[in-house]
C-alpha atoms as a PDB file:
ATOM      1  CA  UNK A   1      81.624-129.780 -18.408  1.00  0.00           C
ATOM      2  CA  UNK A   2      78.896-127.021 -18.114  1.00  0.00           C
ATOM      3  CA  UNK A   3      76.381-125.267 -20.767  1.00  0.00           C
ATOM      4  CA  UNK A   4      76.633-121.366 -20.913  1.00  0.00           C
ATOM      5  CA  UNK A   5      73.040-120.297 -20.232  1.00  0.00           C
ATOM      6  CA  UNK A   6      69.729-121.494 -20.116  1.00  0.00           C
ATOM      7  CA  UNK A   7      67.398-120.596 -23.199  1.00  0.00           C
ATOM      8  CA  UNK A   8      63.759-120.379 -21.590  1.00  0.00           C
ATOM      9  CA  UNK A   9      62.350-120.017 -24.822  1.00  0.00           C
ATOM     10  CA  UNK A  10      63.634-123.500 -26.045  1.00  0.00           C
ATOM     11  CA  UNK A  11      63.120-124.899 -22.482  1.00  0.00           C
ATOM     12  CA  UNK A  12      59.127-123.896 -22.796  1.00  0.00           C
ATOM     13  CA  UNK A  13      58.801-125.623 -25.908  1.00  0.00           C
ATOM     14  CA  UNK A  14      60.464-128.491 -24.915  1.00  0.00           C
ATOM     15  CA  UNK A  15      58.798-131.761 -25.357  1.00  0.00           C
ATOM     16  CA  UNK A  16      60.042-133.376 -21.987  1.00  0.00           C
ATOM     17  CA  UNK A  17      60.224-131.951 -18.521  1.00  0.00           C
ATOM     18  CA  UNK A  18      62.910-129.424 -18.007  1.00  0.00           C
ATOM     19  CA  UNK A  19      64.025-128.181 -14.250  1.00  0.00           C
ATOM     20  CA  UNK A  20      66.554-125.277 -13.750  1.00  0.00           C
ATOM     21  CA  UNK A  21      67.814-124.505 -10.479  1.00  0.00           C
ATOM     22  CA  UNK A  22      70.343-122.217  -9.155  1.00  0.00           C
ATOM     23  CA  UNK A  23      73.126-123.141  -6.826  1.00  0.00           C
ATOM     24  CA  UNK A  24      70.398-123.283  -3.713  1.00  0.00           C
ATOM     25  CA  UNK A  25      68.469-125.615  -5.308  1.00  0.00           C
ATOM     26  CA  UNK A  26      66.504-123.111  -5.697  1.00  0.00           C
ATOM     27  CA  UNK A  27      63.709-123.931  -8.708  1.00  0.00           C
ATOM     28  CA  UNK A  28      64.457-121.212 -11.600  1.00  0.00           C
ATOM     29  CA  UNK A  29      62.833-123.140 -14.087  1.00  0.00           C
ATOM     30  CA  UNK A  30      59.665-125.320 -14.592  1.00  0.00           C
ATOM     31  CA  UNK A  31      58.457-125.774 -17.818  1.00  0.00           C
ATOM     32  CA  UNK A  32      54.643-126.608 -19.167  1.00  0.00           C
ATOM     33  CA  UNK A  33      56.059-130.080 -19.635  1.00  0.00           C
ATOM     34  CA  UNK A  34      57.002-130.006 -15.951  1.00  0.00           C
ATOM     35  CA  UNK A  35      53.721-128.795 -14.970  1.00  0.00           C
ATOM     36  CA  UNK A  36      51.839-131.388 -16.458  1.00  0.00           C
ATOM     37  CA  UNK A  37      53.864-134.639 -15.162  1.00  0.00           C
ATOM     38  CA  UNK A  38      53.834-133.279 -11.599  1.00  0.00           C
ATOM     39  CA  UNK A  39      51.009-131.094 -10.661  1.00  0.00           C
ATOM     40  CA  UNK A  40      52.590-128.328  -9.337  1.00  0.00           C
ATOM     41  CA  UNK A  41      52.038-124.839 -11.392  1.00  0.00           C
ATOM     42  CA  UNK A  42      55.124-123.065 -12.319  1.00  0.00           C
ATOM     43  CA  UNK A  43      54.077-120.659  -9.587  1.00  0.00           C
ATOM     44  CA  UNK A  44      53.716-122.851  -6.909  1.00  0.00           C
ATOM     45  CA  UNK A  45      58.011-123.742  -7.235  1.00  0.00           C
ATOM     46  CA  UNK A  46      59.621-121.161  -9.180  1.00  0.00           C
ATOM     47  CA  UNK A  47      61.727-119.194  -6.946  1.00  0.00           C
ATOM     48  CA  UNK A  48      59.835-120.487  -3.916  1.00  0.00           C
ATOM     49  CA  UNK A  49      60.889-124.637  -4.040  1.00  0.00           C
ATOM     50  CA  UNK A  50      64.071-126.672  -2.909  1.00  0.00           C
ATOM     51  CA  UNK A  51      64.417-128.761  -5.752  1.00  0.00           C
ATOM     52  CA  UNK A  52      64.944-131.869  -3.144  1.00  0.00           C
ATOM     53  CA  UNK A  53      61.726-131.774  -2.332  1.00  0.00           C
ATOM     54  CA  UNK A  54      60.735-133.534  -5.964  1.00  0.00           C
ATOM     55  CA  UNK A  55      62.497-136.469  -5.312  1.00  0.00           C
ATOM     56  CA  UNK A  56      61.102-139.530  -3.967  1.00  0.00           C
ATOM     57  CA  UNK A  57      63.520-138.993  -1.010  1.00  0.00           C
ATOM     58  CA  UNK A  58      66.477-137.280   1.080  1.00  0.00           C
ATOM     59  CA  UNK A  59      68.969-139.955  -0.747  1.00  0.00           C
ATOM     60  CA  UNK A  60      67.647-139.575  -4.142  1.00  0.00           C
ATOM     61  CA  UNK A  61      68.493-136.136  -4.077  1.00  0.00           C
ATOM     62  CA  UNK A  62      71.693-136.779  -2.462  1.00  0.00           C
ATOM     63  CA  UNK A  63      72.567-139.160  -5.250  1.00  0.00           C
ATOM     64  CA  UNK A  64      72.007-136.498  -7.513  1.00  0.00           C
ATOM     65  CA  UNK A  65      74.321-133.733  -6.540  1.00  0.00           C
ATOM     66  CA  UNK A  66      77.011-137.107  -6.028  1.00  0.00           C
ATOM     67  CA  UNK A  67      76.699-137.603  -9.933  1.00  0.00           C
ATOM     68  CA  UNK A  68      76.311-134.133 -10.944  1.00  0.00           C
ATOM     69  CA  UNK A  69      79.764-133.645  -9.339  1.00  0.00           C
ATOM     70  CA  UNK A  70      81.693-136.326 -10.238  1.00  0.00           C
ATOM     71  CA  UNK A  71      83.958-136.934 -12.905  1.00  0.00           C
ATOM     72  CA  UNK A  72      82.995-139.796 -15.304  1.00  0.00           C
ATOM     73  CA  UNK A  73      85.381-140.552 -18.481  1.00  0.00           C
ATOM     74  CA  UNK A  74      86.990-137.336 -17.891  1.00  0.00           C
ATOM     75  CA  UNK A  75      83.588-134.897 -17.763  1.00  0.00           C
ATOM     76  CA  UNK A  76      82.294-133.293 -14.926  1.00  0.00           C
ATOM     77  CA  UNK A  77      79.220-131.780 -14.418  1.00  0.00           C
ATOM     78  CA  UNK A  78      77.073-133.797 -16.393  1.00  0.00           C
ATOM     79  CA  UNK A  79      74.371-136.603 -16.122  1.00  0.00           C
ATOM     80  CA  UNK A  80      72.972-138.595 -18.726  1.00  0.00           C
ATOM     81  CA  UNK A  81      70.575-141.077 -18.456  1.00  0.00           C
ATOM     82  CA  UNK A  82      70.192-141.546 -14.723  1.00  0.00           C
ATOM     83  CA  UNK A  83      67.198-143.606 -13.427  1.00  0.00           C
ATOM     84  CA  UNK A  84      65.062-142.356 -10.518  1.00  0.00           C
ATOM     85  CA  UNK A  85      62.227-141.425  -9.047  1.00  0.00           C
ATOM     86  CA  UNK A  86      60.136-138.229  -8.677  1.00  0.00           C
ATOM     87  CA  UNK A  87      56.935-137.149  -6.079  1.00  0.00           C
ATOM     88  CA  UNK A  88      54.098-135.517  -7.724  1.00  0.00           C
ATOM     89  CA  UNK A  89      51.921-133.158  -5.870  1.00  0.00           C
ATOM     90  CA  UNK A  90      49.429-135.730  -5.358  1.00  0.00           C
ATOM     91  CA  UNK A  91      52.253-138.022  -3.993  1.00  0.00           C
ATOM     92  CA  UNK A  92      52.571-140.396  -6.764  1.00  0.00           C
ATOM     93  CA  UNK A  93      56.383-141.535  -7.386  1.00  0.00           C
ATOM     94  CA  UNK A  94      57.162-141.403 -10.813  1.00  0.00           C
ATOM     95  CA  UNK A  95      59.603-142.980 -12.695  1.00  0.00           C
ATOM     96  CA  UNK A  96      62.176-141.233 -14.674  1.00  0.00           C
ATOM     97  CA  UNK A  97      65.265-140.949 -16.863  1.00  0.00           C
ATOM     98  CA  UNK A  98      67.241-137.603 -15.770  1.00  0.00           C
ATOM     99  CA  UNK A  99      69.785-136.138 -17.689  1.00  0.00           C
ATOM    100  CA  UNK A 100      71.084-132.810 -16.510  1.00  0.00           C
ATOM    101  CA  UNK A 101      74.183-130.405 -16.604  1.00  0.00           C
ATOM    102  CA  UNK A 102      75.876-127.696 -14.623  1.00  0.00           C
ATOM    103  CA  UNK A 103      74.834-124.329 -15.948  1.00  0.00           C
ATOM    104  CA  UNK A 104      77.651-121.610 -16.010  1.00  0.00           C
ATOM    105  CA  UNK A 105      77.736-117.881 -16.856  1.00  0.00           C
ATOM    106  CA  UNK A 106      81.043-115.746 -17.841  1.00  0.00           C
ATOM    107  CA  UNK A 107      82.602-119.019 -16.469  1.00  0.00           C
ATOM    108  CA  UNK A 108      80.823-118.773 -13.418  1.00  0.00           C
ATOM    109  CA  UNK A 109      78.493-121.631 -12.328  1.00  0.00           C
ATOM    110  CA  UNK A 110      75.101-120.326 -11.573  1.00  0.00           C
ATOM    111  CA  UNK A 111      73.049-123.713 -11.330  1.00  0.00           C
ATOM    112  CA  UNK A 112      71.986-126.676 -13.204  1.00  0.00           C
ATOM    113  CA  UNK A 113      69.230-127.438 -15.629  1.00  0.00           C
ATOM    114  CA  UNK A 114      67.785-130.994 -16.112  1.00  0.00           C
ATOM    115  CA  UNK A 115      65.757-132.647 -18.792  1.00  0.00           C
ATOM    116  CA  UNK A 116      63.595-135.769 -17.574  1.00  0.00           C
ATOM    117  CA  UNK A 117      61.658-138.223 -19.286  1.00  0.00           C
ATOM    118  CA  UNK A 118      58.878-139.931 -17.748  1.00  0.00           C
ATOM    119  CA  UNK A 119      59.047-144.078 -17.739  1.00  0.00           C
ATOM    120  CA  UNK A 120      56.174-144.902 -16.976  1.00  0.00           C
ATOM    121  CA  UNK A 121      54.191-146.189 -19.900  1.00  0.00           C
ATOM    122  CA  UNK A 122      57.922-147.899 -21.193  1.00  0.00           C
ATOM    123  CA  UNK A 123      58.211-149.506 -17.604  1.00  0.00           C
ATOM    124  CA  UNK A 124      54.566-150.747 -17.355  1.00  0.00           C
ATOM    125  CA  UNK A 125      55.097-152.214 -21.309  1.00  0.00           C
ATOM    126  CA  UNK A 126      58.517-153.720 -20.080  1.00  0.00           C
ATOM    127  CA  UNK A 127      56.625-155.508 -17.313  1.00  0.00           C
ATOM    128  CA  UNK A 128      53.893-156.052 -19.791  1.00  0.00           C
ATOM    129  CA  UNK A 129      56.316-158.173 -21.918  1.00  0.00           C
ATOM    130  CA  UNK A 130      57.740-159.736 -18.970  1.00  0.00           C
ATOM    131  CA  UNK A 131      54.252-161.801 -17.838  1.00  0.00           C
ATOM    132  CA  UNK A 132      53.801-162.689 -21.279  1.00  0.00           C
ATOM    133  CA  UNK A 133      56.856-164.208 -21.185  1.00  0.00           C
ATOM    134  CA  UNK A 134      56.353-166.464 -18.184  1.00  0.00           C
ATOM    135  CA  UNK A 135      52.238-166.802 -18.410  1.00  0.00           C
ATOM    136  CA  UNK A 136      50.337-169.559 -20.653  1.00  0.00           C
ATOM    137  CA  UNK A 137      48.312-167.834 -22.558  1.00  0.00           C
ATOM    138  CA  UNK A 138      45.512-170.440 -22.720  1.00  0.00           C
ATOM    139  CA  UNK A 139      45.198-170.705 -18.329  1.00  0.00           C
ATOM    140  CA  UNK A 140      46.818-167.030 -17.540  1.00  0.00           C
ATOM    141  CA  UNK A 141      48.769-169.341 -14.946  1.00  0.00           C
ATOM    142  CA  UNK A 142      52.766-169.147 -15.080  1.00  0.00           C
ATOM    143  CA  UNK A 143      54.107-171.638 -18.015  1.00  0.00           C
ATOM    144  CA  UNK A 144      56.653-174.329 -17.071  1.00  0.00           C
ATOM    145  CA  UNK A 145      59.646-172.491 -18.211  1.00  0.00           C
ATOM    146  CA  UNK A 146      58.681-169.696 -15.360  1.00  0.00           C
ATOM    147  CA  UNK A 147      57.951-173.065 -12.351  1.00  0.00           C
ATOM    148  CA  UNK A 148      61.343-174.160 -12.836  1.00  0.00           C
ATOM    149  CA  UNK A 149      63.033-170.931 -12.263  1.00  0.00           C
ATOM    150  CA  UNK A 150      60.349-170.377  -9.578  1.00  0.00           C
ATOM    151  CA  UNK A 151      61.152-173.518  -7.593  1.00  0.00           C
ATOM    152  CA  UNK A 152      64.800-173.348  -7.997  1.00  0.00           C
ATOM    153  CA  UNK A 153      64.461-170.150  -5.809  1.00  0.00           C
ATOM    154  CA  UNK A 154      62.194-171.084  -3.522  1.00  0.00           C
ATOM    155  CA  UNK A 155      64.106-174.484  -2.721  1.00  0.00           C
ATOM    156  CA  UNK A 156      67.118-172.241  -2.135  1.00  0.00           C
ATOM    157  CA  UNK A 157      65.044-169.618  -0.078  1.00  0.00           C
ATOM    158  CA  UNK A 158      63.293-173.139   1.709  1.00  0.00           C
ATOM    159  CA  UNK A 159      67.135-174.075   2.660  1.00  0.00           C
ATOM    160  CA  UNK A 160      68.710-171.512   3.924  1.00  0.00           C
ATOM    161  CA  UNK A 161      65.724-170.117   6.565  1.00  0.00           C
ATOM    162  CA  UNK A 162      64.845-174.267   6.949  1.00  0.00           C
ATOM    163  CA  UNK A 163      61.244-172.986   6.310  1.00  0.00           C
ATOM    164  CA  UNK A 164      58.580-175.515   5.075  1.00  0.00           C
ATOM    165  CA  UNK A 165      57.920-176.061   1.023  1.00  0.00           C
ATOM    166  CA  UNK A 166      55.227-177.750  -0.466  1.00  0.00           C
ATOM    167  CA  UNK A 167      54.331-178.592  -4.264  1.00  0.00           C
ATOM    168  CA  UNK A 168      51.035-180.136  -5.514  1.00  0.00           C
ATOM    169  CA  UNK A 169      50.804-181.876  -8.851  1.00  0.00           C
ATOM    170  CA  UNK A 170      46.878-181.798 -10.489  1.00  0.00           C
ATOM    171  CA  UNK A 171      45.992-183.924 -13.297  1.00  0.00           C
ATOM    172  CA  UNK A 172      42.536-183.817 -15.168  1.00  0.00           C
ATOM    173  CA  UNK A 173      40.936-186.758 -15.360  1.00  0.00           C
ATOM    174  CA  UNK A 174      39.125-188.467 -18.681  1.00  0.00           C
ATOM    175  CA  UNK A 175      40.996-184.925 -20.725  1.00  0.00           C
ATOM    176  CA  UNK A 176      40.915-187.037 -23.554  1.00  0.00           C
ATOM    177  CA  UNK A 177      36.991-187.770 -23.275  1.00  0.00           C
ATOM    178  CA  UNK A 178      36.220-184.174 -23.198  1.00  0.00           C
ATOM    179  CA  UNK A 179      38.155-183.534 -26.639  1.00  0.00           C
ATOM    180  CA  UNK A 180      36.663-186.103 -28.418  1.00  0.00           C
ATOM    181  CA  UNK A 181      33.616-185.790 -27.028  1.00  0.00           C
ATOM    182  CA  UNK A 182      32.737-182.372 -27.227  1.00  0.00           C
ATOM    183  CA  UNK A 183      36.272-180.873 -29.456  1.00  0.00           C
ATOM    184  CA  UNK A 184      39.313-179.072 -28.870  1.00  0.00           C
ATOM    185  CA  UNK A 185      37.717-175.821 -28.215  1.00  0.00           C
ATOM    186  CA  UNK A 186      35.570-177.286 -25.509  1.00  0.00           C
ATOM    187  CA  UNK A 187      38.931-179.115 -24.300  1.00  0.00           C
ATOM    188  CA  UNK A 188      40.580-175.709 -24.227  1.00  0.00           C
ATOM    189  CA  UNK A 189      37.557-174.271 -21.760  1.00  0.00           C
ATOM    190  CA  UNK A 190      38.082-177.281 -19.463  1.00  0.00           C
ATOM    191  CA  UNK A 191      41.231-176.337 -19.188  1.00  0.00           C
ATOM    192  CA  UNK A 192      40.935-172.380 -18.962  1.00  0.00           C
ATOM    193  CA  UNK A 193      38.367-173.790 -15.758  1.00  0.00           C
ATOM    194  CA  UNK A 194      41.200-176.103 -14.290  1.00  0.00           C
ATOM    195  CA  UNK A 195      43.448-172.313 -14.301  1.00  0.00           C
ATOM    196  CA  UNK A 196      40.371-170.665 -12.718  1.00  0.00           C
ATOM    197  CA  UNK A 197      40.015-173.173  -9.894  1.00  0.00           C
ATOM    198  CA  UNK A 198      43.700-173.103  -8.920  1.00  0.00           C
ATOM    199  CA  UNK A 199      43.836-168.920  -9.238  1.00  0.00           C
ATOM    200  CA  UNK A 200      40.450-169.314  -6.955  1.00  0.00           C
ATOM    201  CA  UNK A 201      42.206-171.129  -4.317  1.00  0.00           C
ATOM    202  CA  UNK A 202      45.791-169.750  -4.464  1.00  0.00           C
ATOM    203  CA  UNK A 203      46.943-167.284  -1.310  1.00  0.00           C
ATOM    204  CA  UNK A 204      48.867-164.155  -2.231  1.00  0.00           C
ATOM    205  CA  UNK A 205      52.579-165.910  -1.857  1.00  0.00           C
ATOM    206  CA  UNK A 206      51.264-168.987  -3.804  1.00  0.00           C
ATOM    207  CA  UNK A 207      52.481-169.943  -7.651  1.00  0.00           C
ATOM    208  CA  UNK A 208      50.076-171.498  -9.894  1.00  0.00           C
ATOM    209  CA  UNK A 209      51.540-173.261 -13.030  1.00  0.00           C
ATOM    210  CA  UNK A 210      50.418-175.295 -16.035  1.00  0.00           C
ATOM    211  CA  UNK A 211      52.900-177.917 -16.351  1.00  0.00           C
ATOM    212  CA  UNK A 212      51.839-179.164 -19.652  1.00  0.00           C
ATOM    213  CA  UNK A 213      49.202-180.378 -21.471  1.00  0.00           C
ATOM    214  CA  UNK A 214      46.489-181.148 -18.595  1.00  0.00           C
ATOM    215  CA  UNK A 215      49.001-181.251 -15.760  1.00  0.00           C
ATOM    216  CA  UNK A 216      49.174-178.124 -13.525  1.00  0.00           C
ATOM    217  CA  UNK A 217      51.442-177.158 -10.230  1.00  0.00           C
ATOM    218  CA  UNK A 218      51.340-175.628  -7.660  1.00  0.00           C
ATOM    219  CA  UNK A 219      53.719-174.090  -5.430  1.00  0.00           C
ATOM    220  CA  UNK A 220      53.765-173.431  -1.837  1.00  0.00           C
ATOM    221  CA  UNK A 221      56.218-171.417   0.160  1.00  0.00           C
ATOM    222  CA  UNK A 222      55.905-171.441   4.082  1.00  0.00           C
ATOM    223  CA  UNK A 223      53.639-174.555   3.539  1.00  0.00           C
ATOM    224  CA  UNK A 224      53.701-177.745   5.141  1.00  0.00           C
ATOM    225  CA  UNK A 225      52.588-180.992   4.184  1.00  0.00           C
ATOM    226  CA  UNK A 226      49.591-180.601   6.271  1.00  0.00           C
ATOM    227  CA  UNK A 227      48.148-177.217   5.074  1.00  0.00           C
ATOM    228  CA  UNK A 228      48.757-178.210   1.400  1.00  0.00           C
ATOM    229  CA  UNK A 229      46.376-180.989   1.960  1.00  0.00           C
ATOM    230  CA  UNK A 230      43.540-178.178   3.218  1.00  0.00           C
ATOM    231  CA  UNK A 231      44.355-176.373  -0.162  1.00  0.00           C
ATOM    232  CA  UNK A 232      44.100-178.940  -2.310  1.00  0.00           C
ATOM    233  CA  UNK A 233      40.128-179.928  -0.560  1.00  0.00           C
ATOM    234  CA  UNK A 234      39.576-176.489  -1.146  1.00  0.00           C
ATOM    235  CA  UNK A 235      40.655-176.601  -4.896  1.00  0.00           C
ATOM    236  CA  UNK A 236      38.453-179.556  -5.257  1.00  0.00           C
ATOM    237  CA  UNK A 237      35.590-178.725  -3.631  1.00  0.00           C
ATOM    238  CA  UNK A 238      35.533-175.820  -6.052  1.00  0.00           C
ATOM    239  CA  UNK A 239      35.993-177.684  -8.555  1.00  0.00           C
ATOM    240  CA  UNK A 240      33.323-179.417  -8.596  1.00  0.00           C
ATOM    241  CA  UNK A 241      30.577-176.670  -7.467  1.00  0.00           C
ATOM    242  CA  UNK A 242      31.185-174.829 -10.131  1.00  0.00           C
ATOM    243  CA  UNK A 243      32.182-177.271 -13.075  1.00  0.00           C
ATOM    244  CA  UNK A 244      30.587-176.177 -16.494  1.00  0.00           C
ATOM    245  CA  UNK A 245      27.429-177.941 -17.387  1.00  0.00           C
ATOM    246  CA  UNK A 246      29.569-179.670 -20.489  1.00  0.00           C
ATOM    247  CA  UNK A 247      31.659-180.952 -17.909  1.00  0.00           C
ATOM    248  CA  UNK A 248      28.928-182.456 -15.850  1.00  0.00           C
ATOM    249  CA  UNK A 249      27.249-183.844 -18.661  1.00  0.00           C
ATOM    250  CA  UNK A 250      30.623-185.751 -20.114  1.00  0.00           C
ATOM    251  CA  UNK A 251      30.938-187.084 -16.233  1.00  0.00           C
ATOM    252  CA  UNK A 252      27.131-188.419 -16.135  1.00  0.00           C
ATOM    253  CA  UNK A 253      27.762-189.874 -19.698  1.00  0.00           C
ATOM    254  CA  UNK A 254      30.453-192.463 -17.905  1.00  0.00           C
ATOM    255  CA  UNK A 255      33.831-190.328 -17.766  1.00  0.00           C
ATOM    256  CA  UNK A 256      34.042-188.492 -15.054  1.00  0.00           C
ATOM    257  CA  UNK A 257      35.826-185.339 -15.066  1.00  0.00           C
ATOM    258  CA  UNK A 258      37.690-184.970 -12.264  1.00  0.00           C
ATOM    259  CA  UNK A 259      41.407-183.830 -10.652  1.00  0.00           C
ATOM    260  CA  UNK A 260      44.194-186.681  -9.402  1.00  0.00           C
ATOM    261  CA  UNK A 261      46.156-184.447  -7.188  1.00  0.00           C
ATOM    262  CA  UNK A 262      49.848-185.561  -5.768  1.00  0.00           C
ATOM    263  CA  UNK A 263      51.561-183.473  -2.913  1.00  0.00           C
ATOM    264  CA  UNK A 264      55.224-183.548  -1.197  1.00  0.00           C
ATOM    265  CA  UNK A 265      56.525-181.789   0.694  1.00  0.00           C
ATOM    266  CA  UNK A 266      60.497-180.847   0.356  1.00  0.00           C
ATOM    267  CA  UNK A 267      63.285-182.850   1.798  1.00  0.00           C
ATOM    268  CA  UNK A 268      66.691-181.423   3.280  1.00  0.00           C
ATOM    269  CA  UNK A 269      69.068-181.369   0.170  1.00  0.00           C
ATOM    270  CA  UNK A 270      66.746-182.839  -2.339  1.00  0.00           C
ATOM    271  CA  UNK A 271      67.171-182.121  -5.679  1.00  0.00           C
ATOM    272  CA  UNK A 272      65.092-179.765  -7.234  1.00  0.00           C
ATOM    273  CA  UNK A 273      63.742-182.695 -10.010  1.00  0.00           C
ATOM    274  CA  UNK A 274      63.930-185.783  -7.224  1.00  0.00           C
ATOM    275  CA  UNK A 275      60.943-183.315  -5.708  1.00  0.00           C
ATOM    276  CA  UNK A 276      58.907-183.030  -9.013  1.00  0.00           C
ATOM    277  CA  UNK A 277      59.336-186.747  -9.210  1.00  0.00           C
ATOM    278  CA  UNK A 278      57.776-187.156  -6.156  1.00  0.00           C
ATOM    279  CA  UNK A 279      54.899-185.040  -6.409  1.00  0.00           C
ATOM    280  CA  UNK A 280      54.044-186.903  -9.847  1.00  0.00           C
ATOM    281  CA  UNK A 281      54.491-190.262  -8.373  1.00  0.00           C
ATOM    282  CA  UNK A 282      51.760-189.123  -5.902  1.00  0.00           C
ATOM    283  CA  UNK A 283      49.787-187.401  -8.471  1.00  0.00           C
ATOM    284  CA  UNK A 284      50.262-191.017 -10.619  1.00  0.00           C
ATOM    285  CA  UNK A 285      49.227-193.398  -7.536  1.00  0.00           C
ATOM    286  CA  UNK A 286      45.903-190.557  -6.944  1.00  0.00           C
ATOM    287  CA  UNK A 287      44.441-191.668 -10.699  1.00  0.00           C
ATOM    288  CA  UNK A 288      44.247-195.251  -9.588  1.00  0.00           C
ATOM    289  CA  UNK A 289      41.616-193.922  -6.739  1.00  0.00           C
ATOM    290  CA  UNK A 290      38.038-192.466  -7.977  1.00  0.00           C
ATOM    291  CA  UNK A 291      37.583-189.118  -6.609  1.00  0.00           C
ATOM    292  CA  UNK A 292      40.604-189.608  -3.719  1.00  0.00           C
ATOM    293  CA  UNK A 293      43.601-187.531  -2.469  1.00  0.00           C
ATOM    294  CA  UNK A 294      46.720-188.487  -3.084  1.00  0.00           C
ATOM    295  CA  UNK A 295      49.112-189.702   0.289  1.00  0.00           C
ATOM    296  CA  UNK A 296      52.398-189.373  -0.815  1.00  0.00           C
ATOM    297  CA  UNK A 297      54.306-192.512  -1.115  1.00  0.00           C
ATOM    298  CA  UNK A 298      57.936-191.823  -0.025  1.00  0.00           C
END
């Protein structure tokens, strides 16, 4: 299926960007809209551009032409609603939605004109939506729904390249004091401060997560026992150099505000909860010592 002509006219008015091309790939076309989303004035490409060179690549525009000639429920010559990517002038990729059509005249064909729309801002929201979804909103660390799926595919990953995982359970200490101490909203900010000391710490292929309540994780691909341990001196030693000054006073007052930590590293086959278990047990046996690191118990 093919449209009988191009109207310019509607094509300058349009809304979206709109690219006509003849059966070079020649640019015919190039509308305001066009202009706008990728830098290039419509006399920079009309009549003097391969089309292919506004793709993000030699396969992208390959791709193209595949679709644009095959037949799909009967119709050929059509796209609709193909996702890609173009190249600005400046070299930014953008993200689009293409839908396009072979152009014909007295039953000739003569081109093709497409209609994009950029994704962007949709894309960005979409990913946007997607943190929210897997963030606590109190910490800004993953929530617990997000470590399980997390650790699930790291234990698989750890498995099948027999490459080292580690996992670090943190508990505050004397929580409870702090509420009813100082309130809720104070207990919030100790908590918001236990996030900001694990995002301090945490290397670019790390996971940080609030497990619930005052428990937080911590995840560690490529990561043996041994360099969690290093970590987890790190996280406290930040901790307490920068603990608030309502912190430090509930601590000098006779409950001292501080992090049990438990580590493990993964076993061969272990389940994914026999490793949790673990790591709390360790975390658990760490709250009996004042101010210690936990050694795992196996």
């Amino acid at each position: 299926m093919a449209i009988n002509l191009i109207n310019n006219e509607l094509a300058l008015i349009c809304p979206d960007p709109v690219i006509g091309i003849n059966r070079d790939g020649i640019i015919t076309l190039f509308n305001p809209a066009a202009e706008h989303l990728l830098g290039y004035s419509r006399e920079e490409v009309v009549g003097q551009m391969q089309v292919a060179k506004l793709y993000s690549s030699r396969e992208c525009a390959r791709e193209i032409k595949r679709l644009m000639y095959q037949t799909n429920n009967g119709i050929q010559g059509q796209i609709i609603g193909h996702k890609t990517q173009l190249q600005s002038k400046s070299g930014t990729l953008i993200p689009i939605q293409l839908s396009a059509s072979l152009v014909e005249k007295q039953g000739r064909e003569v081109g093709s004109i497409g209609f994009f729309r950029d994704l962007t801002e949709r894309l960005a929201l979409e990913r946007s939506l997607k943190l929210l979804s897997v963030t606590d909103s109190l910490t800004g660390l993953y929530n617990q729904r997000h470590f399980h799926t997390v650790l699930n595919q790291e234990i698989a990953r750890s498995r099948r390249y027999n490459h080292p995982l580690s996992l670090i359970c943190i508990d505050l200490d004397n929580f409870k004091s702090v509420n009813d101490t100082l309130g809720h909203v104070e207990g919030d900010l100790a908590l918001r401060y236990v996030g900001e000391a694990i995002s301090a710490i945490l290397r670019n292929s790390d996971y940080g997560f609030r497990y619930g309540g005052d428990e937080f994780m911590v995840l560690l691909p490529e990561t043996p026992r041994q360099k969690a341990d290093s970590l987890t001196l790190r996280l406290i030693d930040y901790f307490g150099r920068h603990m608030p000054s309502n912190l430090v006073e509930v601590t000098q007052n006779g409950n001292p505000v501080a992090l049990s930590i438990g580590i493990a590293e993964y076993k061969d086959d272990e389940p994914a909860g026999v490793f949790i278990k673990r790591t709390d047990l360790a975390m658990y046996q760490a709250k009996k010592k004042t101010g210690s690191l936990a050694v795992l118990a196996e």
